[in-house]
N, C-alpha and C. Protein backbone atom coordinates (compact mmCIF):
# COMPACT_ATOMS: atom_id res chain seq x y z
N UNK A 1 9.03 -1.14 -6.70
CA UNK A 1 10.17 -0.94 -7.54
C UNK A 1 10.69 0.49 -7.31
N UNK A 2 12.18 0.61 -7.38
CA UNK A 2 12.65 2.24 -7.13
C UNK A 2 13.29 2.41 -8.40
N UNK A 3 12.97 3.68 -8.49
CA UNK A 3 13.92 4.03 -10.00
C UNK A 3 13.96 5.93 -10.16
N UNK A 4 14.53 6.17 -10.66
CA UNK A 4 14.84 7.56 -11.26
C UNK A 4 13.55 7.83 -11.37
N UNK A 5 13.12 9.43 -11.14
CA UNK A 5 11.94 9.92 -11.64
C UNK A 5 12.79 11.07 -12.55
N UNK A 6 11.85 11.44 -13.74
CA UNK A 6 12.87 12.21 -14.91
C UNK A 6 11.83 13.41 -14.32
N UNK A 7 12.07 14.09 -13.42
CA UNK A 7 11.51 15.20 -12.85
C UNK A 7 10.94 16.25 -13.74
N UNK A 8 12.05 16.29 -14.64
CA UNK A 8 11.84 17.80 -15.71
C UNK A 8 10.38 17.53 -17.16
N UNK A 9 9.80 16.47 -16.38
CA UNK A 9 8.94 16.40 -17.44
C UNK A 9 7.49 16.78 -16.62
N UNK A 10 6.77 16.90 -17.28
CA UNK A 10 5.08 17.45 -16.38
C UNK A 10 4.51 16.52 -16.22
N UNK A 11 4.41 15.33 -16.74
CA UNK A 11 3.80 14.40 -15.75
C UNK A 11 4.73 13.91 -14.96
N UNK A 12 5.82 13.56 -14.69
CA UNK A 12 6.61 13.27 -13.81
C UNK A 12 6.48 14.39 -12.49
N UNK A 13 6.42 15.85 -12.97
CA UNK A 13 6.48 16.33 -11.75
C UNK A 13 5.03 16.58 -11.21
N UNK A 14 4.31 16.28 -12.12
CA UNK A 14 2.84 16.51 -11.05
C UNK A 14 2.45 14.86 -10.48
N UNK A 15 3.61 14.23 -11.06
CA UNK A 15 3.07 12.63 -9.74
C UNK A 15 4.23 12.60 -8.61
N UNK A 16 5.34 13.62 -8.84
CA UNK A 16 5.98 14.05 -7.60
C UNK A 16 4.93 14.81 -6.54
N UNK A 17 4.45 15.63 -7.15
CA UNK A 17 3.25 16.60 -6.14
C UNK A 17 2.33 16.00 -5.73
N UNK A 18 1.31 15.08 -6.16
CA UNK A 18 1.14 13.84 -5.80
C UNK A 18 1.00 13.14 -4.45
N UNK A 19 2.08 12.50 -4.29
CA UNK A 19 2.75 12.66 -3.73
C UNK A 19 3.32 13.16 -2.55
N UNK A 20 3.82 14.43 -2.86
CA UNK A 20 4.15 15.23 -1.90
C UNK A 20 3.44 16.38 -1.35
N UNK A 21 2.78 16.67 -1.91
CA UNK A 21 1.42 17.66 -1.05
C UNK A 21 0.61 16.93 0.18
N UNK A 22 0.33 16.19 -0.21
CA UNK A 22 -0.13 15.53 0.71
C UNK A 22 0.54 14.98 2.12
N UNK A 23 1.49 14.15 1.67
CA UNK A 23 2.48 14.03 2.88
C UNK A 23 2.92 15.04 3.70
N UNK A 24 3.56 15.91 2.94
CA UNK A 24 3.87 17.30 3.82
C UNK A 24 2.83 17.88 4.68
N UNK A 25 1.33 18.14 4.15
CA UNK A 25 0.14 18.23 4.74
C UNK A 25 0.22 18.07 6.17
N UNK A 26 0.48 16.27 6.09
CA UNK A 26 0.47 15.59 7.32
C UNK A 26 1.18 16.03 8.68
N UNK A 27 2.93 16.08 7.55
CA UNK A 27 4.01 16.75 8.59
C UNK A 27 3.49 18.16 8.89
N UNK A 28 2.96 18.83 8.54
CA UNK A 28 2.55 20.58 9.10
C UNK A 28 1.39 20.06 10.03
N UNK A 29 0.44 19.29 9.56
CA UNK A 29 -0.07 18.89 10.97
C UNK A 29 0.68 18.38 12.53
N UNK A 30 1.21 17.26 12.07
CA UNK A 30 2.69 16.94 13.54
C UNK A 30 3.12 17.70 14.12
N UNK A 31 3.64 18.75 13.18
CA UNK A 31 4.62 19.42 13.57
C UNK A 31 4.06 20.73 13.98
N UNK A 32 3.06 21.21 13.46
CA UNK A 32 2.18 22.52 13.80
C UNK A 32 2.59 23.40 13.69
N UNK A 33 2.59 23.31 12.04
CA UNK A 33 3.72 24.16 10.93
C UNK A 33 2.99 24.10 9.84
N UNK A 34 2.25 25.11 8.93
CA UNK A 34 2.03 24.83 7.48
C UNK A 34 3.11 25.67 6.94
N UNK A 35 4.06 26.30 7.49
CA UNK A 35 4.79 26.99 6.45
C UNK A 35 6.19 26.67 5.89
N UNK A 36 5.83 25.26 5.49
CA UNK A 36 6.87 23.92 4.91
C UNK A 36 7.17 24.76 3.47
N UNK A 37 8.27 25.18 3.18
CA UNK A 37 8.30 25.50 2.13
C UNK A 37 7.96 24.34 0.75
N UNK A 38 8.00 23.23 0.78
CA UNK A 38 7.77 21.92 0.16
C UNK A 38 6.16 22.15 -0.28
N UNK A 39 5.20 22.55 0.68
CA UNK A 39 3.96 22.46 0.08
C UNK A 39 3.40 24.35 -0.61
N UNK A 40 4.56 24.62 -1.24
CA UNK A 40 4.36 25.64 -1.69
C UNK A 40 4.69 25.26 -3.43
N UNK A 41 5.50 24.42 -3.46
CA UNK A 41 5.66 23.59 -4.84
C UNK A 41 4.93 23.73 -5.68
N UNK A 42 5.15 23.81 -7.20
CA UNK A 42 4.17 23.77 -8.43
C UNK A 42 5.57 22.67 -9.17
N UNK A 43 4.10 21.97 -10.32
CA UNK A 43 4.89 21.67 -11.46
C UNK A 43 6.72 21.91 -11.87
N UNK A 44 6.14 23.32 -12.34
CA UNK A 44 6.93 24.21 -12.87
C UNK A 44 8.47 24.11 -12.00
N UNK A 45 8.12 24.64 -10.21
CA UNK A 45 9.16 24.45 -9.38
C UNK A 45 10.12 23.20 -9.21
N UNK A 46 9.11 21.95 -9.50
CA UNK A 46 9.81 20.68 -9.09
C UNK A 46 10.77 20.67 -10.38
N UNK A 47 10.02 21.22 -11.68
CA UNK A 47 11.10 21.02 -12.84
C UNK A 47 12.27 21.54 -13.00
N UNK A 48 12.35 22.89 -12.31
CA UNK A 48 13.16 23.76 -12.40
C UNK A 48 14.16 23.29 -11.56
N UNK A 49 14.04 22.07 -10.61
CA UNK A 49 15.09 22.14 -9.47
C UNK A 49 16.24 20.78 -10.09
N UNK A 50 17.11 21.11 -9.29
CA UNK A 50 18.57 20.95 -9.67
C UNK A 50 18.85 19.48 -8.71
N UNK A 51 17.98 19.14 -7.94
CA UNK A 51 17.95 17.87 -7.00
C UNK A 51 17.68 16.46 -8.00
N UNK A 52 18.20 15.53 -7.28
CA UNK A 52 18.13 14.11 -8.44
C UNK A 52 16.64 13.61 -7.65
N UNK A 53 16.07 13.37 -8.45
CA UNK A 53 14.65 12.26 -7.65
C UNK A 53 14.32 10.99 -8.19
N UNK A 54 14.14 10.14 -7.22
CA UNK A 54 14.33 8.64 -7.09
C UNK A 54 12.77 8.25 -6.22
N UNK A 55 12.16 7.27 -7.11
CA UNK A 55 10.77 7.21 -6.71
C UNK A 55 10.57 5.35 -6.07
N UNK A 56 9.44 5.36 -5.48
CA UNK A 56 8.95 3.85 -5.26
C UNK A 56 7.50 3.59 -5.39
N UNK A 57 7.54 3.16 -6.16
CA UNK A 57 6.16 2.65 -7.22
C UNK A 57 6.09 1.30 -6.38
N UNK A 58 4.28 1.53 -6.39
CA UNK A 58 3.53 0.36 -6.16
C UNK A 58 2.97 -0.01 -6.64
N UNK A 59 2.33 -1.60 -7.43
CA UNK A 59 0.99 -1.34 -8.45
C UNK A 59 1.16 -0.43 -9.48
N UNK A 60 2.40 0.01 -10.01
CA UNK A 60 2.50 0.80 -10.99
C UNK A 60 2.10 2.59 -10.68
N UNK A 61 1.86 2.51 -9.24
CA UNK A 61 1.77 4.02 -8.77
C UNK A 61 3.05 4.25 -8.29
N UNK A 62 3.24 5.86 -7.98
CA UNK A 62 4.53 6.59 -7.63
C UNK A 62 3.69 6.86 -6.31
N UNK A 63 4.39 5.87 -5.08
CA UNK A 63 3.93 5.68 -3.52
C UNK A 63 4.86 6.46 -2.73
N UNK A 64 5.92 7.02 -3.24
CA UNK A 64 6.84 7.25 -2.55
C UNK A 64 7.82 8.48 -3.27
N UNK A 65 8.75 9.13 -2.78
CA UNK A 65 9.72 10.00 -2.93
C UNK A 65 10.55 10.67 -2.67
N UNK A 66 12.02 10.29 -2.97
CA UNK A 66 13.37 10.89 -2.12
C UNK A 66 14.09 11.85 -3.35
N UNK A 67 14.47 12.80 -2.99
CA UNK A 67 15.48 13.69 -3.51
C UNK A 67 16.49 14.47 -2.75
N UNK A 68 17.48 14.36 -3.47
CA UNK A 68 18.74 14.73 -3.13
C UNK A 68 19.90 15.41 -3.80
N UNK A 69 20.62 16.44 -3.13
CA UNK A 69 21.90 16.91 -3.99
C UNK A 69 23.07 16.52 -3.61
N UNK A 70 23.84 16.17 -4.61
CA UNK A 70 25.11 15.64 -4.20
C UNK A 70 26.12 16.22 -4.84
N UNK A 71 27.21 16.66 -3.77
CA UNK A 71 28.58 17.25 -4.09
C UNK A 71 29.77 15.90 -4.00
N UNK A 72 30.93 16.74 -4.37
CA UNK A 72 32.32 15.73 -4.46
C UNK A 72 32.14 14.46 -2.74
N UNK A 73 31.61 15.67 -1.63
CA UNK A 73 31.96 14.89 -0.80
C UNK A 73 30.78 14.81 0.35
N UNK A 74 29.82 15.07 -0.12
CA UNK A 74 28.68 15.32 0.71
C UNK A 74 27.07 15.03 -0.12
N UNK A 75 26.04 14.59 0.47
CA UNK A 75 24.91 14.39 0.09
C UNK A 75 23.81 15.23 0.83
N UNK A 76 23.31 15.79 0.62
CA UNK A 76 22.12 16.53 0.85
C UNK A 76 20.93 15.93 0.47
N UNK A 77 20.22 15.31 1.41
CA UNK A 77 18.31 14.78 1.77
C UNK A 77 18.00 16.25 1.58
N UNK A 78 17.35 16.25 0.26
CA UNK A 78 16.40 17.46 0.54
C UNK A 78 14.90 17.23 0.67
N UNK A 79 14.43 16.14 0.21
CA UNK A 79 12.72 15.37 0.75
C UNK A 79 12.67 14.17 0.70
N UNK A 80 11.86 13.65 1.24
CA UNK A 80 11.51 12.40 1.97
C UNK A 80 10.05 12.20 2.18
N UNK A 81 9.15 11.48 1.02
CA UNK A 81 7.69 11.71 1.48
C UNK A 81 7.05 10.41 0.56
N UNK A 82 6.21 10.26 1.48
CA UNK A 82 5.09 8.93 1.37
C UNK A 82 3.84 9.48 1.41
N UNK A 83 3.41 8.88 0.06
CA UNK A 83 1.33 9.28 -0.18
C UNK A 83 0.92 8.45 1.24
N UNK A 84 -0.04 9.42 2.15
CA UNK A 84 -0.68 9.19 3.08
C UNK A 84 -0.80 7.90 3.47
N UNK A 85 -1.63 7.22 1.50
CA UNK A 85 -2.32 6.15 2.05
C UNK A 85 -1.30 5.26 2.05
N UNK A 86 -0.16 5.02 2.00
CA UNK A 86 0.93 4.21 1.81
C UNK A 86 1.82 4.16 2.94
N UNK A 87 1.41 5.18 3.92
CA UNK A 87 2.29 5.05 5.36
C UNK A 87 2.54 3.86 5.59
N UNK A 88 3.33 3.57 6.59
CA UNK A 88 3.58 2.02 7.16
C UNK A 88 3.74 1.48 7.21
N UNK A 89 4.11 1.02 5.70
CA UNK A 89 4.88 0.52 4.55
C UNK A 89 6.11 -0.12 4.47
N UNK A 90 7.09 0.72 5.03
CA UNK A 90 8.07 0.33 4.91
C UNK A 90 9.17 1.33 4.30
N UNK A 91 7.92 2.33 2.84
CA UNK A 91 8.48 2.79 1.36
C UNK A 91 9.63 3.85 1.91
N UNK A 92 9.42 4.80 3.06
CA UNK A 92 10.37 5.47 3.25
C UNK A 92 11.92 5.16 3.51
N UNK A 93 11.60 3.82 4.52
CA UNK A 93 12.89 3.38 4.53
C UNK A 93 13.54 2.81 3.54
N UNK A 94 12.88 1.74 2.77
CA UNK A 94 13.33 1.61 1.71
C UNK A 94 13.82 2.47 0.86
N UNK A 95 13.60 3.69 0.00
CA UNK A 95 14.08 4.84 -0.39
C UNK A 95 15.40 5.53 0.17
N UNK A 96 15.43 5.50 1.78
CA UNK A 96 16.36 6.30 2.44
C UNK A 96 17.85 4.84 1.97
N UNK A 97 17.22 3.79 2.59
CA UNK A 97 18.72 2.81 2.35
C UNK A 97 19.09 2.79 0.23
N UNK A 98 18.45 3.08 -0.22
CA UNK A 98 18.52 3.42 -1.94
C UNK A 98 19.47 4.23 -2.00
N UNK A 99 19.13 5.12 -1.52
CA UNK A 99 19.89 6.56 -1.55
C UNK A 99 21.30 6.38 -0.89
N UNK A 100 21.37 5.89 0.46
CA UNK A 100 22.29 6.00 1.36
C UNK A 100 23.62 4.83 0.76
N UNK A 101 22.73 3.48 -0.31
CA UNK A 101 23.57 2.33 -0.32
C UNK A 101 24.72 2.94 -1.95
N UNK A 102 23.57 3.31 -2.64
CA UNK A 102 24.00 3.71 -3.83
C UNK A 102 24.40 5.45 -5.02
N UNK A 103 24.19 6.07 -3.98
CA UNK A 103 23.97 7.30 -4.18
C UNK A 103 25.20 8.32 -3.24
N UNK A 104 25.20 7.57 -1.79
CA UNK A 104 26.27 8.53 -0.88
C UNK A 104 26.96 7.51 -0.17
N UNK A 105 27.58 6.49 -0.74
CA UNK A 105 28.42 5.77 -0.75
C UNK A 105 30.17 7.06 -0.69
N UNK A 106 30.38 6.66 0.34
CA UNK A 106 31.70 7.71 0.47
C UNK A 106 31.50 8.73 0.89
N UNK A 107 30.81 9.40 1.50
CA UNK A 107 29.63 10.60 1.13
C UNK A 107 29.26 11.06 2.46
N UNK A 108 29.50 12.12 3.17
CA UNK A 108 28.57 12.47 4.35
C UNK A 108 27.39 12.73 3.53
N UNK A 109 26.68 12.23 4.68
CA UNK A 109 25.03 12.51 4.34
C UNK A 109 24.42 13.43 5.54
N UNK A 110 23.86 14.78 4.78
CA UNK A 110 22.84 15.38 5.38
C UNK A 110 21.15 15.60 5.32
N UNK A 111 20.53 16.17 6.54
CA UNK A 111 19.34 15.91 6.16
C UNK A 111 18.54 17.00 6.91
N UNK A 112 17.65 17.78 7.37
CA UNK A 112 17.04 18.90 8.11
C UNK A 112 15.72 18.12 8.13
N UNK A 113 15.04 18.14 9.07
CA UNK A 113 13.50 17.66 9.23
C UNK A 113 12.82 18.66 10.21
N UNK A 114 11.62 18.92 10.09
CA UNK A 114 11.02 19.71 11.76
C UNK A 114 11.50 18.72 13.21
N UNK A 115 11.78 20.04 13.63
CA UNK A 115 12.13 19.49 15.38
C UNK A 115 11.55 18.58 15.58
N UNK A 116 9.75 18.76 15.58
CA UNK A 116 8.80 18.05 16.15
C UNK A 116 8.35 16.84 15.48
N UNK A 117 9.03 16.32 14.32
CA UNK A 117 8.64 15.13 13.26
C UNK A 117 9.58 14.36 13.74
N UNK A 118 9.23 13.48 15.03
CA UNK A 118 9.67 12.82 15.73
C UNK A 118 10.02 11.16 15.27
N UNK A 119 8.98 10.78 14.22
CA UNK A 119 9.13 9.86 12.96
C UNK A 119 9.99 9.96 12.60
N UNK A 120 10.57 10.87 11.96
CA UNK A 120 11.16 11.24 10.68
C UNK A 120 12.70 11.38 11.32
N UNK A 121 12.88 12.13 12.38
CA UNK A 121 14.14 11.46 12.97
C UNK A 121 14.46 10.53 13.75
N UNK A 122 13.64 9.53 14.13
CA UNK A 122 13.69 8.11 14.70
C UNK A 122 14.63 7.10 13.38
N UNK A 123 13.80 7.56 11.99
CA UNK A 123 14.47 6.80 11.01
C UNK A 123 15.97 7.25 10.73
N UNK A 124 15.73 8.32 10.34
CA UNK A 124 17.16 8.80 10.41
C UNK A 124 18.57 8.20 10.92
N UNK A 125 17.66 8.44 12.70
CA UNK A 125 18.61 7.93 13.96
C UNK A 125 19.50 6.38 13.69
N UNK A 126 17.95 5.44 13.12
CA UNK A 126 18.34 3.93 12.57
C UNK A 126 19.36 4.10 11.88
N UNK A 127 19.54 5.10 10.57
CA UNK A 127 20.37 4.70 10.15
C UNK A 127 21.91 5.33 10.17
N UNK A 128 22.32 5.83 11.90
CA UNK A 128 23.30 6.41 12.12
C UNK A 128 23.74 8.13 11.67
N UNK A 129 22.61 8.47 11.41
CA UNK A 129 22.56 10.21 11.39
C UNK A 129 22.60 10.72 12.88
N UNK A 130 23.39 11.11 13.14
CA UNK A 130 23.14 12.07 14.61
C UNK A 130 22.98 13.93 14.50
N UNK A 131 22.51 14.06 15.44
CA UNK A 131 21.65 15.66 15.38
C UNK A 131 22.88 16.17 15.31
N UNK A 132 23.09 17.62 15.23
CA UNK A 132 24.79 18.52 14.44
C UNK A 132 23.92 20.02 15.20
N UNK A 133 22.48 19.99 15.33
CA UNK A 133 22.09 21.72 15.21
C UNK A 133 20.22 21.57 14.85
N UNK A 134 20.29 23.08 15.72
CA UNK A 134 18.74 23.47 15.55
C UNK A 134 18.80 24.69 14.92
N UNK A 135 17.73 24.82 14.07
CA UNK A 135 17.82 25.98 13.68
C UNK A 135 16.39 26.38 13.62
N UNK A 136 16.19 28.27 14.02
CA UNK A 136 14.65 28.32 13.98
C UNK A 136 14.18 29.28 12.77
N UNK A 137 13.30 28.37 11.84
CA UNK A 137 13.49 28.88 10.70
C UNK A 137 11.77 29.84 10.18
N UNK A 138 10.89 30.08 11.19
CA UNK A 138 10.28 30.88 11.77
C UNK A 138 10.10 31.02 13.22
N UNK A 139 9.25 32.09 13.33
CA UNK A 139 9.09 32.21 15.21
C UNK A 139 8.56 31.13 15.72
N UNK A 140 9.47 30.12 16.35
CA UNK A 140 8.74 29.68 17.60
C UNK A 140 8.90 28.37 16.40
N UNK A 141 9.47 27.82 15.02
CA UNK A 141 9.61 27.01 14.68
C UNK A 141 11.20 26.19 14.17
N UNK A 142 11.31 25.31 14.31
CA UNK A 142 12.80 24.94 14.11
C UNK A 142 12.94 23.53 13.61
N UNK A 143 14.00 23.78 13.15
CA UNK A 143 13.85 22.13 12.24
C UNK A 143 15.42 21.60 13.19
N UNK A 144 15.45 20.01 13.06
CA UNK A 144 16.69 19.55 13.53
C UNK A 144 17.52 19.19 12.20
N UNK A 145 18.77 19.70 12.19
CA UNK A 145 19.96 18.95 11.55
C UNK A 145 20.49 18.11 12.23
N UNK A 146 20.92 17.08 10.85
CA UNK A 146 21.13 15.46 11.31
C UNK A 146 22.52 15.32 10.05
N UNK A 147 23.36 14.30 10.31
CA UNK A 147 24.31 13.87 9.56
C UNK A 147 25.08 12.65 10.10
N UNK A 148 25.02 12.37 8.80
CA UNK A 148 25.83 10.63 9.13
C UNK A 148 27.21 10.88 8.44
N UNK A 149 28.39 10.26 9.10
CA UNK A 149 30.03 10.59 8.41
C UNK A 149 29.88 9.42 7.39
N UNK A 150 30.57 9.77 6.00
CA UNK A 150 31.25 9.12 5.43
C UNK A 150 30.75 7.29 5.47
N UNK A 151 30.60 6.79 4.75
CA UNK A 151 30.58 5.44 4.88
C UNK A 151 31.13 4.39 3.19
C-alpha cells in the first residue's frame, strides 16, 4: 500500500530512517561514497524538512520511501530508498510511477543520483529521465543529473 508519511511526527520519522540508513549504506557501498549527505539524517532533520514523503508498506511495515519538492512547474526527487531486505521487489518503482502519475503530472521532473548507482539510473532511464549534467560534489565524486519534460 502507498500513502503519505506525516513526516513531522517521531515515529514517522524514525521509520523513515529505518528505512533509509540502511539503503543509503548500500548506495555508499556501490558507489564508494559514504559521504551521502542522506545518511547523516536524524529524527529531528527528517522533521524539520520541507519535502512531501510518500511511503510503501508491506505487511504493515514502511518497505519503502520517496520524497519530493514541488514547485508551480517542476518536481524535485529528493530520495528514493528501499529497506535492504525488500530489494527486488518492485517497491522502488512502484513509488517512482506514484509520484510521477500523481504528484508531477504537468511537471518537469528532476532527480540527482551518484554517477556510479548504475541501478538507480537504469530506472530513471525507464521512465524517460535523460542525463542534463555531472556534477562533482566531492573530490573524485559526482552524482548524475537526470530530468524528464513535462508530461
Amino acid at each position: 500500500m502507498i500513502q503519505r508519511i506525516e513526516h513531522r511526527n517521531m515515529a514517522d520519522a524514525e521509520a523513515i530512517l529505518a528505512v533509509q540508513l540502511p539503503s543509503y549504506r548500500v548506495e555508499a557501498e556501490l558507489i564508494g561514497f559514504d559521504g551521502i549527505p542522506a545518511l547523516k539524517d536524524t529524527p529531528e532533520s527528517v522533521m524539520a524538512s520541507e519535502e512531501e514523503f510518500v511511503g510503501f508498506y508491506e505487511e504493515g511495515q514502511l518497505a519503502g520511501v520517496i520524497s519530493y519538492a514541488a514547485e508551480a512547474d517542476e518536481i524535485d526527487i529528493c530520495r528514493l530508498v528501499v529497506h535492504p531486505d525488500r530489494f527486488r521487489r518492485g517497491i522502488a518503482t512502484k513509488l517512482l510511477e506514484h509520484v510521477l502519475r500523481h504528484c508531477a503530472a504537468g511537471k518537469r521532473a528532476v532527480v540527482s543520483t551518484g554517477a556510479a548507482n548504475e541501478p538507480a539510473i537504469a530506472l530513471y532511464k525507464r521512465y524517460g529521465f535523460e542525463e542534463y549534467g555531472q556534477l562533482e560534489v566531492a573530490p573524485g565524486f559526482f552524482i548524475t543529473q537526470l530530468a524528464r519534460d513535462a508530461k
